[in-house]
Protein backbone atom coordinates (compact mmCIF):
# COMPACT_ATOMS: atom_id res chain seq x y z
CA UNK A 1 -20.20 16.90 -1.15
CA UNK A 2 -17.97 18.36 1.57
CA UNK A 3 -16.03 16.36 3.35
CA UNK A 4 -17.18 16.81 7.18
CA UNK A 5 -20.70 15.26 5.61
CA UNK A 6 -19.01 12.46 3.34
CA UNK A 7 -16.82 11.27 6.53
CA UNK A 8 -20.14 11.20 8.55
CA UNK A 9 -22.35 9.33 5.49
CA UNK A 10 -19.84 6.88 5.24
CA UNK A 11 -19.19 6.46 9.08
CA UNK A 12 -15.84 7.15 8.95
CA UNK A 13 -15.92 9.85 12.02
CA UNK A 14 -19.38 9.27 14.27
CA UNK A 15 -20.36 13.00 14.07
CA UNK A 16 -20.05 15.36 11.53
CA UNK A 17 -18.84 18.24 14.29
CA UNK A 18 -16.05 15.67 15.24
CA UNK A 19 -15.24 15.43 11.51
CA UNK A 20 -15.35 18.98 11.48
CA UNK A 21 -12.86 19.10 14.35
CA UNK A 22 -10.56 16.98 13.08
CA UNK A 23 -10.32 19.44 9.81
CA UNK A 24 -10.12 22.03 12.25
CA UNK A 25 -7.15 20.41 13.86
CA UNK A 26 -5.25 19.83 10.37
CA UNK A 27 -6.17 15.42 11.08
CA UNK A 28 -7.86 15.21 7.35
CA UNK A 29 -5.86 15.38 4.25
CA UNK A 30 -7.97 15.54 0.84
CA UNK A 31 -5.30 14.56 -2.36
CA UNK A 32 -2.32 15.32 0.18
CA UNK A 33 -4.02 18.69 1.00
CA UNK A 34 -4.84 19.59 4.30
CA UNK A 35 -9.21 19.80 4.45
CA UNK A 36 -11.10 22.34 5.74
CA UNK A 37 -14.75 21.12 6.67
CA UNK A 38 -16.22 23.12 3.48
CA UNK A 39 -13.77 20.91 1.18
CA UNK A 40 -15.66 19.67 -1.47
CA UNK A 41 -14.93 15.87 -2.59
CA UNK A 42 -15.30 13.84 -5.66
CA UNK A 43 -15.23 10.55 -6.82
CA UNK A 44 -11.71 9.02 -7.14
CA UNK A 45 -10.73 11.20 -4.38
CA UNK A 46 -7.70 10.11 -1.78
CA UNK A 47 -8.47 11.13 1.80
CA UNK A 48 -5.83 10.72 4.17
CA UNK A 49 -7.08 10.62 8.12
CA UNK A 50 -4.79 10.94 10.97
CA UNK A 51 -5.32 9.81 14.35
CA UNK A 52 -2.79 9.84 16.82
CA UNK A 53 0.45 7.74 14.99
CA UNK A 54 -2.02 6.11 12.70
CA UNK A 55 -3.12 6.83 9.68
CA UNK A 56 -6.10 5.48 7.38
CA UNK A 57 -5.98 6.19 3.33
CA UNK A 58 -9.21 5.87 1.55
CA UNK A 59 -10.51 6.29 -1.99
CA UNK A 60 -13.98 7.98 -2.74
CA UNK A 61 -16.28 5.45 -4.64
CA UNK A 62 -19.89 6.95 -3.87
CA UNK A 63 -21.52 10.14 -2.97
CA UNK A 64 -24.98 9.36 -1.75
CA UNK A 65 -26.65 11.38 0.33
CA UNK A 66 -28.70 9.05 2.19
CA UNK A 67 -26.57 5.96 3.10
CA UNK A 68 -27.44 2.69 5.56
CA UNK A 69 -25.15 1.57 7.62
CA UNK A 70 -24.44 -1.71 5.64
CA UNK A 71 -24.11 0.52 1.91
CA UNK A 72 -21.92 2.99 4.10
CA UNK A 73 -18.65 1.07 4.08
CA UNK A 74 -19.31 0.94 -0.43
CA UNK A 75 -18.61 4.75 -0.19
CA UNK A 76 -15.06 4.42 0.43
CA UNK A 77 -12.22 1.76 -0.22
CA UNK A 78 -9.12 1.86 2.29
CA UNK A 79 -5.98 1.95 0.44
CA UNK A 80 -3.77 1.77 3.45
């Protein structure tokens, strides 16, 4: 699944054009790597997001397409 889509499934970024922005803008790490939007992601995945001085590690657990809002937050775990 690429990334801009897996951060928008699991409601990590509201809209997948601002998750595509953020790649744009170098914000999304994938395994320490910088992401472009086409990045593909699998399970066991780290994805590093950086937003202004914070930043939000998270493992990839799931890779449904089709996700509710309550099954959306099983898609990830935060790490840090």
């Amino acid at each position: 699944m690429r990334i801009d889509k897996f951060l928008k499934n699991s409601r990590l970024i509201k809209r997948r054009t601002l998750a595509k922005e953020a790649c744009d803008q170098g914000k999304i790490l994938v395994n320490d790597k910088v992401a472009k939007a086409g990045t593909e992601v699998a399970l066991g995945d780290i994805i590093t997001l950086e937003f202004g001085i914070r930043a939000t590690k998270v493992e990839v657990l799931d890779l449904s397409e089709h996700v509710t809002k309550e099954s959306s937050r099983e898609m990830y775990r935060v790490i840090e």
